[in-house]
Each structure stands twice: as C-alpha cells, then as structure tokens.
N, C-alpha and C. Protein backbone atom coordinates (compact mmCIF):
# COMPACT_ATOMS: atom_id res chain seq x y z
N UNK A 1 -60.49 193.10 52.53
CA UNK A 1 -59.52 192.57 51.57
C UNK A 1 -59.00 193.70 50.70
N UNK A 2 -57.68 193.98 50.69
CA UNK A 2 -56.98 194.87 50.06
C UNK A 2 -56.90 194.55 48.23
N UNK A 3 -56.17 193.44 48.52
CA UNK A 3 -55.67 193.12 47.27
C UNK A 3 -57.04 192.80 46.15
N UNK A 4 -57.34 193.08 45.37
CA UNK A 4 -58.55 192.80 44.64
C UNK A 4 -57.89 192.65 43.13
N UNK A 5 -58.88 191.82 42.27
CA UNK A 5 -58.60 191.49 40.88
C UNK A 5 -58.78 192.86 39.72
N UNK A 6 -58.48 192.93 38.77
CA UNK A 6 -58.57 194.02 37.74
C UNK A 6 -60.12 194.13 38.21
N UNK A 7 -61.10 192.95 37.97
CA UNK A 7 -62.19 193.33 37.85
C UNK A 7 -63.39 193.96 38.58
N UNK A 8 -62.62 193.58 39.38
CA UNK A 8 -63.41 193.67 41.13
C UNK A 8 -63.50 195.40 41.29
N UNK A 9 -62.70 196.29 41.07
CA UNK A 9 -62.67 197.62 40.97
C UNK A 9 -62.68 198.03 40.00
N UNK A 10 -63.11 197.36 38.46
CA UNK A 10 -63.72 197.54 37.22
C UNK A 10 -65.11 198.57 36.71
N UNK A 11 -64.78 199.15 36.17
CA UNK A 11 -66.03 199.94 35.40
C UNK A 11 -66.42 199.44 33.83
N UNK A 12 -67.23 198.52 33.67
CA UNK A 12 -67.25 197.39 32.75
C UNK A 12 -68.24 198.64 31.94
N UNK A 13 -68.23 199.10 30.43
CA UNK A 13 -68.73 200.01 29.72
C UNK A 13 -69.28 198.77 28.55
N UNK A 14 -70.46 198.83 28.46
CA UNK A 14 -71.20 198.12 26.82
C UNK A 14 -71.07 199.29 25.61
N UNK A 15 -71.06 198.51 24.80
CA UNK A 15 -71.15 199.56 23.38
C UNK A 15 -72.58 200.48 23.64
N UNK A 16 -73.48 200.12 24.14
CA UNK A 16 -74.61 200.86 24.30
C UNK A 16 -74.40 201.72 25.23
N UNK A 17 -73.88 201.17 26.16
CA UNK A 17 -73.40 202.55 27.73
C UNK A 17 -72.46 203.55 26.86
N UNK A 18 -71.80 203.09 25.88
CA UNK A 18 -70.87 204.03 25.46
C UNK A 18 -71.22 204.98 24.41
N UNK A 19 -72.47 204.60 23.68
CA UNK A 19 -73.03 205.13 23.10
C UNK A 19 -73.42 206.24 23.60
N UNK A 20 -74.48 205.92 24.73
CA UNK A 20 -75.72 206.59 25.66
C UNK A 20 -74.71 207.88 26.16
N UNK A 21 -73.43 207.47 26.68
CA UNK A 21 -72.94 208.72 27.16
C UNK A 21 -71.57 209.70 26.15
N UNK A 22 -71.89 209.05 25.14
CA UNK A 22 -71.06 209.81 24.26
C UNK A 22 -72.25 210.74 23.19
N UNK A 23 -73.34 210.08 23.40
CA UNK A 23 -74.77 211.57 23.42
C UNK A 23 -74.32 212.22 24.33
N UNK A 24 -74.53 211.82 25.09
CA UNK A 24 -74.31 212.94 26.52
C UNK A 24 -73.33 213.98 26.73
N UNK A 25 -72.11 213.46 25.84
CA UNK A 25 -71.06 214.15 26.31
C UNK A 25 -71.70 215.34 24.60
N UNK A 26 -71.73 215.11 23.51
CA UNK A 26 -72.01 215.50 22.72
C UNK A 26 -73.68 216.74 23.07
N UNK A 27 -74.62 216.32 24.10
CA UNK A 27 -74.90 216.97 24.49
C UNK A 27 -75.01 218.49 25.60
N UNK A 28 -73.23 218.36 26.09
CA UNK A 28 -73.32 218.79 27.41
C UNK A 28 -72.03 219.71 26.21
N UNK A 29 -71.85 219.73 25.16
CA UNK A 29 -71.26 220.68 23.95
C UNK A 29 -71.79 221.14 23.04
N UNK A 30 -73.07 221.15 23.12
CA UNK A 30 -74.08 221.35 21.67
C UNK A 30 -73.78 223.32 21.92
N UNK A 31 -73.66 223.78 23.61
CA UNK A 31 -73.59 224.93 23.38
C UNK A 31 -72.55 225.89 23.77
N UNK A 32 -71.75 224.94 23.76
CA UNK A 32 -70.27 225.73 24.15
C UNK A 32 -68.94 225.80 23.08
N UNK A 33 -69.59 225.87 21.66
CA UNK A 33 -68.81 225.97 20.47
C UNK A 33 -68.76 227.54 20.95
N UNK A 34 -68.36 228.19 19.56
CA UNK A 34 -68.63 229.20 19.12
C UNK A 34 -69.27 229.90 18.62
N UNK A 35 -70.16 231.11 19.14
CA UNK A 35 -71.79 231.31 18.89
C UNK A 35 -71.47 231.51 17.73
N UNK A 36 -70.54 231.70 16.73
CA UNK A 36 -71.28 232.33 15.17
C UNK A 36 -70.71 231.60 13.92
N UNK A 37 -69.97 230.38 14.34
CA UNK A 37 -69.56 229.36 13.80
C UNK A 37 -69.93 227.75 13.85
N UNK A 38 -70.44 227.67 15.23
CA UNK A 38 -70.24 226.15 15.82
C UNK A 38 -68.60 225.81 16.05
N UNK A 39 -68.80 224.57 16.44
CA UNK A 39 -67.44 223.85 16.37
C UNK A 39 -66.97 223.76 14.62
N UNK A 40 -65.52 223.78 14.79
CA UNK A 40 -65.07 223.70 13.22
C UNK A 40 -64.89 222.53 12.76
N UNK A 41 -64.06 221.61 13.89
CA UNK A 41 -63.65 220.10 13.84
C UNK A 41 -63.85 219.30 14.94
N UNK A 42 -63.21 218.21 14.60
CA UNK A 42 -63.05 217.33 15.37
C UNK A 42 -61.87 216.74 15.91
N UNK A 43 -61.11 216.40 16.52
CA UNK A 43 -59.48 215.45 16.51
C UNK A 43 -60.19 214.43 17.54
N UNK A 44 -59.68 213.37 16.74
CA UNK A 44 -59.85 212.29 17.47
C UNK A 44 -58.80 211.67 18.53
N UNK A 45 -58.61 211.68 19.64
CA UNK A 45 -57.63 210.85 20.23
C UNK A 45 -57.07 209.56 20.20
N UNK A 46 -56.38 208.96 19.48
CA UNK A 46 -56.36 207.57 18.89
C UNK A 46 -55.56 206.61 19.23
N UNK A 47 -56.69 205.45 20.20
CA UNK A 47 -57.27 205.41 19.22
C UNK A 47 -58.68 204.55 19.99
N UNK A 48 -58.99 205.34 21.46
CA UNK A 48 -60.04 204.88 22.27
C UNK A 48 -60.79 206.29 22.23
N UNK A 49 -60.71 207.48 21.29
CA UNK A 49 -61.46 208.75 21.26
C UNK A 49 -62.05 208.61 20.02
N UNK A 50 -61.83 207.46 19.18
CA UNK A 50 -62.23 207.63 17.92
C UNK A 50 -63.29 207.54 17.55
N UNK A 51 -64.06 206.24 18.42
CA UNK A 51 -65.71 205.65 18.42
C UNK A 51 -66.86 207.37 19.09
N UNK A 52 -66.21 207.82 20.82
CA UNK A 52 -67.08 209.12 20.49
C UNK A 52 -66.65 210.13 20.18
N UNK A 53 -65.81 210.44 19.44
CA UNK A 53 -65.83 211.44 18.40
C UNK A 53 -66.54 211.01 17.24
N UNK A 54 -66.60 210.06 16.36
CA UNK A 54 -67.19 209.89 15.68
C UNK A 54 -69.40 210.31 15.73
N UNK A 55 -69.14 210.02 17.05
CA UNK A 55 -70.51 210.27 17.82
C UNK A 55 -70.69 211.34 17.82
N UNK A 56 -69.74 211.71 18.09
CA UNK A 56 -70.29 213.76 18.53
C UNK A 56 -70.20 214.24 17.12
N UNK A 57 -69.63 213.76 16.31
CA UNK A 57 -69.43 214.71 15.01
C UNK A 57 -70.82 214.42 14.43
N UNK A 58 -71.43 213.27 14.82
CA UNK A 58 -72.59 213.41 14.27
C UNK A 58 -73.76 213.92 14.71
N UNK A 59 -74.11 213.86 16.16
CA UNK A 59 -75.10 214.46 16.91
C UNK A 59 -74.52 216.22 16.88
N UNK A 60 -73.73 216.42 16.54
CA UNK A 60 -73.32 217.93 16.16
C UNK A 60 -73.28 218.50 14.76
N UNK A 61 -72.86 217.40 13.54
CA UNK A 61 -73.10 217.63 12.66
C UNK A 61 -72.06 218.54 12.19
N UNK A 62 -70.84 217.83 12.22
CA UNK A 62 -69.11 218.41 12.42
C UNK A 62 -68.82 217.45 11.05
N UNK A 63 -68.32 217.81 10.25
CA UNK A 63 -67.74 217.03 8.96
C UNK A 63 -66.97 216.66 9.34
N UNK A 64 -66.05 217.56 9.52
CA UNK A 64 -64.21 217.69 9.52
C UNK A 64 -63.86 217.35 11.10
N UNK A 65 -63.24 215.69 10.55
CA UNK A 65 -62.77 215.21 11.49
C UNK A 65 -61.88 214.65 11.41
N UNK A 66 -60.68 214.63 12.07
CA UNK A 66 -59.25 214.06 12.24
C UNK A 66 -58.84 213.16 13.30
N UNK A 67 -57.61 213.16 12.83
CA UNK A 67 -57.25 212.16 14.87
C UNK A 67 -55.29 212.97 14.72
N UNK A 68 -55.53 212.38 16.22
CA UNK A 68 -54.06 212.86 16.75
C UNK A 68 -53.71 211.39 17.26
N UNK A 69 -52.83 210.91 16.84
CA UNK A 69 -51.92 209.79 18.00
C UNK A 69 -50.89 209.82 18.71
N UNK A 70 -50.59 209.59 20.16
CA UNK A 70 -50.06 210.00 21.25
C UNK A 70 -49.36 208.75 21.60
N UNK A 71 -47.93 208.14 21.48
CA UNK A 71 -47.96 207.45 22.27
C UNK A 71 -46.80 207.09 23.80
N UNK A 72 -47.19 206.80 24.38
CA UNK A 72 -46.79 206.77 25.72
C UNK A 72 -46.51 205.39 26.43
N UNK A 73 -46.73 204.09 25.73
CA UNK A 73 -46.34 202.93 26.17
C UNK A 73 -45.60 202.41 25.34
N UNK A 74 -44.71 201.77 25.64
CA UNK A 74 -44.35 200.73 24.31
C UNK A 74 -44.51 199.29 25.42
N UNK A 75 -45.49 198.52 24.70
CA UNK A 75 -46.18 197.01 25.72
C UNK A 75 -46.54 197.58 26.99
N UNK A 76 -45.98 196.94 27.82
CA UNK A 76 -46.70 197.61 28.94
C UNK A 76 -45.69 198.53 29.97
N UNK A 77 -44.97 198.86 29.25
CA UNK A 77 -43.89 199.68 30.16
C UNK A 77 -44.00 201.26 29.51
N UNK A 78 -44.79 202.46 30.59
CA UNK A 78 -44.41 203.94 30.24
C UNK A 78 -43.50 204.11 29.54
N UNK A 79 -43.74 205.09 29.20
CA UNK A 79 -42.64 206.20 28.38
C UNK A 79 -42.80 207.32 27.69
N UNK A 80 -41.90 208.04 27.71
CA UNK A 80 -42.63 209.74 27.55
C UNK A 80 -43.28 209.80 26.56
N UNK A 81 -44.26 210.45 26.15
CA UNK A 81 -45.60 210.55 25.30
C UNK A 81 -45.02 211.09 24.40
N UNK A 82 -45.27 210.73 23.07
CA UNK A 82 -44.77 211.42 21.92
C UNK A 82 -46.21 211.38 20.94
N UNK A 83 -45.76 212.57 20.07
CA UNK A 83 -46.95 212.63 18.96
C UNK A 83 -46.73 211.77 17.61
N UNK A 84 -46.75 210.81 17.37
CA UNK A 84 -46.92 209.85 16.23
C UNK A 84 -47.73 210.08 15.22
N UNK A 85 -49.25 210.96 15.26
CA UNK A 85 -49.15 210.99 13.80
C UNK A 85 -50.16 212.47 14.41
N UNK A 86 -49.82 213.48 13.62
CA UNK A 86 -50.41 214.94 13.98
C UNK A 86 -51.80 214.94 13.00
N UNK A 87 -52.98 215.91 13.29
CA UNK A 87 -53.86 216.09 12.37
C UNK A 87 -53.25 216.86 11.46
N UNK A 88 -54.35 217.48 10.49
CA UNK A 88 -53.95 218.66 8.87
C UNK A 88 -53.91 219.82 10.08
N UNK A 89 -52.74 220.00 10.68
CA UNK A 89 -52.69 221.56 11.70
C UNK A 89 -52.84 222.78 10.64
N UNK A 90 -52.80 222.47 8.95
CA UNK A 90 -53.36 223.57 8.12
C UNK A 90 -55.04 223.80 8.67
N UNK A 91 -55.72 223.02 8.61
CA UNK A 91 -56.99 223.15 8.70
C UNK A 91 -57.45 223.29 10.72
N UNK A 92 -56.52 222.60 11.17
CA UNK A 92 -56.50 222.74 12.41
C UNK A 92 -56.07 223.85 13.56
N UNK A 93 -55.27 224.22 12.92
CA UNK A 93 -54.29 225.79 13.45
C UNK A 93 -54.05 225.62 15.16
N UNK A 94 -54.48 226.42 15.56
CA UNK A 94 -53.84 226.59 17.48
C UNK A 94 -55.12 225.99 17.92
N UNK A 95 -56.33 225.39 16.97
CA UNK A 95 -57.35 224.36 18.09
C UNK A 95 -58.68 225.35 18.14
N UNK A 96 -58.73 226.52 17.67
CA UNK A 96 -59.59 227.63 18.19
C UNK A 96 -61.04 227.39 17.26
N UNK A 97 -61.89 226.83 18.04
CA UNK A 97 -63.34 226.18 17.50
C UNK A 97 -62.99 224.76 17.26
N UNK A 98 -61.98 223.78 17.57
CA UNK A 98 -62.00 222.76 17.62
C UNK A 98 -62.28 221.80 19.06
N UNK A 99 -62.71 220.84 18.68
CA UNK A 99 -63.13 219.58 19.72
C UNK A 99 -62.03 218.93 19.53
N UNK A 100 -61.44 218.15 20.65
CA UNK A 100 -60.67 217.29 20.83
C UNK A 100 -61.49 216.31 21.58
N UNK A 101 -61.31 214.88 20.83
CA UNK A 101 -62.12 214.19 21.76
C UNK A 101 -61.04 213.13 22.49
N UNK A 102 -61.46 211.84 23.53
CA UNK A 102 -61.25 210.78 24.04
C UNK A 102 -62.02 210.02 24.82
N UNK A 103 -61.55 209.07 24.96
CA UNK A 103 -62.65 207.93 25.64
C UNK A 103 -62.10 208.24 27.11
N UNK A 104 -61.31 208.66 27.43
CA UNK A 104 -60.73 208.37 28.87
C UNK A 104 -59.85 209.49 29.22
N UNK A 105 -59.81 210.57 30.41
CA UNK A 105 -58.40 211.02 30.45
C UNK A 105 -58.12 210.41 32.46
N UNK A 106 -56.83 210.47 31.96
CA UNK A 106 -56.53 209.12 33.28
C UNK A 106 -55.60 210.01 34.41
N UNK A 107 -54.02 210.15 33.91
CA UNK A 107 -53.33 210.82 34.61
C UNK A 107 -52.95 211.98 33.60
N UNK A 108 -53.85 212.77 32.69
CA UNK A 108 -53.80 214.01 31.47
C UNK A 108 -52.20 214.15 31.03
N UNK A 109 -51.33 213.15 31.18
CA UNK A 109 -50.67 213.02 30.53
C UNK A 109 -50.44 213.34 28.62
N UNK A 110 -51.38 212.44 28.24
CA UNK A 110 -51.69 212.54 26.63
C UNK A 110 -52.20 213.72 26.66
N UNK A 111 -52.93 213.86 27.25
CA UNK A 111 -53.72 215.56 26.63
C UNK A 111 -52.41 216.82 27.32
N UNK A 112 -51.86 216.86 28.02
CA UNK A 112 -50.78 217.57 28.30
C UNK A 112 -49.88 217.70 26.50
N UNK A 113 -49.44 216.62 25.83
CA UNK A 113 -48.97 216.86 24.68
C UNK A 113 -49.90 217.17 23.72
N UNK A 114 -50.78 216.79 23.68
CA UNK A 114 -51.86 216.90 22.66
C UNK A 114 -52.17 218.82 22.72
N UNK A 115 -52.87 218.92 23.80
CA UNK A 115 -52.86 220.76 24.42
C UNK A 115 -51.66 221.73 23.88
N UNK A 116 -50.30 220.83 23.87
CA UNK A 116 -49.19 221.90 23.09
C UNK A 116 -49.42 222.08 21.94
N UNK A 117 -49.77 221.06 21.23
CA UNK A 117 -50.32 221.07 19.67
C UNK A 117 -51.47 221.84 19.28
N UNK A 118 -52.39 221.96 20.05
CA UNK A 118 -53.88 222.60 19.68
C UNK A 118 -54.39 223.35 20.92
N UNK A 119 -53.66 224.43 21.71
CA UNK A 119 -53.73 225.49 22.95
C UNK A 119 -54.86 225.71 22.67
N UNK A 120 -56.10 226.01 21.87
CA UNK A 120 -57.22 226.89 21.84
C UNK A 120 -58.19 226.12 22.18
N UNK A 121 -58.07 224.27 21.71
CA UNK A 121 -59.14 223.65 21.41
C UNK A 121 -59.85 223.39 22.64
N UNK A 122 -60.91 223.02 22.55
CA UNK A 122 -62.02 222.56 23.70
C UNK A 122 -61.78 220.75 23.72
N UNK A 123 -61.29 220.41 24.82
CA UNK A 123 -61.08 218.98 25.44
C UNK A 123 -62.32 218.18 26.06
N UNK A 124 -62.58 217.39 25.46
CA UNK A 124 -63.66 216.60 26.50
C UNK A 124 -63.88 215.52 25.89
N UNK A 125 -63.91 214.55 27.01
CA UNK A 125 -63.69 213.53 27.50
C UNK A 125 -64.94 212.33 27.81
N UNK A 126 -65.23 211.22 27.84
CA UNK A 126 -66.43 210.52 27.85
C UNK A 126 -66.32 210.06 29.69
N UNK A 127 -65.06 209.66 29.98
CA UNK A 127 -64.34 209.41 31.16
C UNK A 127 -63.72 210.22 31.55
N UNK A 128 -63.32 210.30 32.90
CA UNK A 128 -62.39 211.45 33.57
C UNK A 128 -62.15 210.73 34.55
N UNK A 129 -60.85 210.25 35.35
CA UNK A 129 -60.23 210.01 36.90
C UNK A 129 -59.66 211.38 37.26
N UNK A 130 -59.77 211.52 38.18
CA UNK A 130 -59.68 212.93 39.66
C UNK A 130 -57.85 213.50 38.86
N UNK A 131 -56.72 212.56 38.75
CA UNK A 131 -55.52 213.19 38.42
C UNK A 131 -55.63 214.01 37.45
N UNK A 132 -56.73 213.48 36.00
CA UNK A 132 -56.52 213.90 34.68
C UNK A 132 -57.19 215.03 34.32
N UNK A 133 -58.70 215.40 35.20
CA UNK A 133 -59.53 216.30 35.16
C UNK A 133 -59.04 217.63 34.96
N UNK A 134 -57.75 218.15 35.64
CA UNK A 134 -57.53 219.93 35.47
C UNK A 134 -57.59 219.80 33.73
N UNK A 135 -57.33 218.57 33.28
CA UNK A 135 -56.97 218.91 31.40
C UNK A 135 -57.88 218.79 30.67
N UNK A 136 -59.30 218.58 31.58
CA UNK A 136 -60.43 218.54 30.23
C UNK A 136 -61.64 219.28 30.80
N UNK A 137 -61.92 219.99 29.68
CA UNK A 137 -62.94 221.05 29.71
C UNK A 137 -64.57 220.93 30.00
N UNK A 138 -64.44 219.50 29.54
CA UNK A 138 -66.57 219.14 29.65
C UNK A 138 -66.05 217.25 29.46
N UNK A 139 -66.49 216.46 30.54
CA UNK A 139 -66.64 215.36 30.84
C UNK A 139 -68.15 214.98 31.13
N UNK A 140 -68.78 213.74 30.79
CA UNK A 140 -69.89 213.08 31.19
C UNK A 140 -69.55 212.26 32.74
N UNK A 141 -68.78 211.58 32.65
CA UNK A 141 -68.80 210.57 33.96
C UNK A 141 -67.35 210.45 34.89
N UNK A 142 -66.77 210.75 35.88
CA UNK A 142 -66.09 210.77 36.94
C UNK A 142 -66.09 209.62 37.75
N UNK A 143 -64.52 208.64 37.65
CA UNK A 143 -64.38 207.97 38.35
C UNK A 143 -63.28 207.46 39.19
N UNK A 144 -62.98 206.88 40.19
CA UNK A 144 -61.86 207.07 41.30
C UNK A 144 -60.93 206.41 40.29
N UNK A 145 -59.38 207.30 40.71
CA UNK A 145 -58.36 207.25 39.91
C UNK A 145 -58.05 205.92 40.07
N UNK A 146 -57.98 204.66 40.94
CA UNK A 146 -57.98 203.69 41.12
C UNK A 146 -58.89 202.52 40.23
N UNK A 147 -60.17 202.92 39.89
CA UNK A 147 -60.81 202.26 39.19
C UNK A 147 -59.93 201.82 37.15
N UNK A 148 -60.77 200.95 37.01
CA UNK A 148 -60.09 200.35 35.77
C UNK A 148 -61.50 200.19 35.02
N UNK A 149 -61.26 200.99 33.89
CA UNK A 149 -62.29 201.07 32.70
C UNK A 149 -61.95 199.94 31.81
N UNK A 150 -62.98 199.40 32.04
CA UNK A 150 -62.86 198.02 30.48
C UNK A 150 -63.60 198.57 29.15
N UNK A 151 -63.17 198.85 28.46
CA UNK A 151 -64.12 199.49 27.16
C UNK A 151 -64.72 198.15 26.39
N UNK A 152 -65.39 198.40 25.68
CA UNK A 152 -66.27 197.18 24.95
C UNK A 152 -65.13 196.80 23.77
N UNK A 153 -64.36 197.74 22.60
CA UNK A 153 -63.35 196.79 22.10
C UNK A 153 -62.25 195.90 22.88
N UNK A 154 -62.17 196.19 24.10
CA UNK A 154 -61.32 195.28 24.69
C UNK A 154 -61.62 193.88 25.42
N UNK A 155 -62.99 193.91 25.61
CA UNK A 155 -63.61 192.64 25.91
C UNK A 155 -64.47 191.72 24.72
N UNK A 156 -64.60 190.40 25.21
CA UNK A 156 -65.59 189.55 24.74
C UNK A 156 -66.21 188.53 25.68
N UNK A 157 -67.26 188.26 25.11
CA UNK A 157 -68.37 187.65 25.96
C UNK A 157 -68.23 186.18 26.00
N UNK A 158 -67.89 185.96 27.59
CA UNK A 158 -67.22 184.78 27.50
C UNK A 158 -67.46 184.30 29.04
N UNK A 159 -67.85 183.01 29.94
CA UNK A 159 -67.97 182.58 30.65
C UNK A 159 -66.69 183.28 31.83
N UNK A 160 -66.75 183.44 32.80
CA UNK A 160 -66.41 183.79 34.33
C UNK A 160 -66.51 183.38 35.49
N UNK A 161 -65.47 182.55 36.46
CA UNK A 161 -65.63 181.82 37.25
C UNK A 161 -66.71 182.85 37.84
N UNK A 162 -67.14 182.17 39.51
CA UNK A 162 -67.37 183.56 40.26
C UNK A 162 -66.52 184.32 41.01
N UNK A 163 -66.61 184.90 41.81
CA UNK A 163 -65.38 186.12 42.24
C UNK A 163 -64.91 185.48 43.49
N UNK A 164 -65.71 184.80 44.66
CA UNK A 164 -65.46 183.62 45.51
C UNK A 164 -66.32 182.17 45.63
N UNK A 165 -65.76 181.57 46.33
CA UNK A 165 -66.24 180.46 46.51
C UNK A 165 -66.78 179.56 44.56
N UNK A 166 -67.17 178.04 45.22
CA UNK A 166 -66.93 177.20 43.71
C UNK A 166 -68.82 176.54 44.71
C-alpha cells in the first residue's frame, strides 16, 4: 500500500523523548564550543527550537539566549523565508561562539536564511531529514525525508480508531 495516513509514516516524539534527546544533543556540544570561552549564546529557532534550546542553555549553562524567527508559510501554502524578528546581532555579531538551535531541520531552507544572518555560528539540530543535513553541524537523530515528526505541542491525548479493520 502506497498511499498511507500522516500517521502511519509518523515519528510521534513525547515531551520526555524530547527532553532525553535534547540532553543528547546538548551533550554531543558540551565540547565543540570554543576552548577558552565556551559557547557565548544561544538563538533560538522560533518557534519549535525554543523548548531545546532552552535545554541546552541549561545543561551548558549559557545565559544569553535569544531567538530568530523565520517565516516561510503563510497557512499552509510556501513562501520564500523571510526573517521576522532578528536576535540583539549587537551581542550576537557574525554567530562566532554562538549556538543556533531547532527542533527540526527538514529541507535547510530556514537555516539557509538564518546562516546569512549568523555565518560563524554552530547549527544543531534535535532532528535532521537527509535534504536539510549539509546545514547543520551536530544533530542527535536522522530521519527519512518522507517521514512526519509530530512534536508533543502539537498533539493531545485523545482516543484513535485503529489503522485497519473495526
């Protein structure tokens, strides 16, 4: 069977799975700052980078944290990615000892604009699909560009036929 439902090729993430690997990702950077500084900041990708960045700034112990917003849909129809609201680029400069975070990079579209804004910074990602990967620097988990990530703010817990048969 070709045709399948959103869910059926779903990667269903709990707040705890998202937790567990936004340690992870926060661990797999504890040593690729800058040996005589650490990381300086944070930018949050906003507004599905915000929950692990918030994570990493703390298992790293990063004060200074911002967000960048990117946007690229209006409802559900593309459209070229624009920057909607920039971090303090005083405190931020060309990215150099900064983290950029996100929950997802898909087709590195967003991080393609985001990267013009902050060339130096270190990119990484909690998620990665195969198109988006050349744009991020340190990812935890890899999955087929086809698959569909459900994040935990986008769901609720709620009864489900089954997938066949009654």
């Amino acid at each position: 069977m070709t045709d399948r439902l959103p869910h059926e090729k779903g990667f269903h993430v709990s707040w705890d799975q998202l937790h567990r690997d936004a340690r992870a990702l926060a661990w797999r950077l504890q040593d690729h700052g800058p040996a005589d500084t650490g990381w300086r900041a944070v930018v949050a990708i906003t507004r599905g980078g915000m929950t692990p960045a918030m994570i990493v700034a703390r298992e790293l112990d990063i004060r200074i944290v911002d967000t960048i917003s990117v946007k690229s849909y209006n409802h559900q129809t593309q459209t070229e990615p624009k920057v909607i609201k920039s971090p303090d680029m005083e405190i931020i400069g060309d990215g150099a000892g900064v983290l950029i975070v996100d929950d997802l990079v898909d087709t590195g579209r967003t991080l393609e604009v985001v990267r013009k804004h902050m060339p130096k910074a270190h990119v990484a990602t909690v998620y990665a699909k195969p198109m988006g990967r050349p744009m991020v620097d340190t990812f935890v988990t890899e999955v087929s560009q086809d698959t569909w990530i459900f994040f935990p703010w986008d769901m609720a817990l709620q009864y489900v036929e089954p997938y066949r048969g009654k």
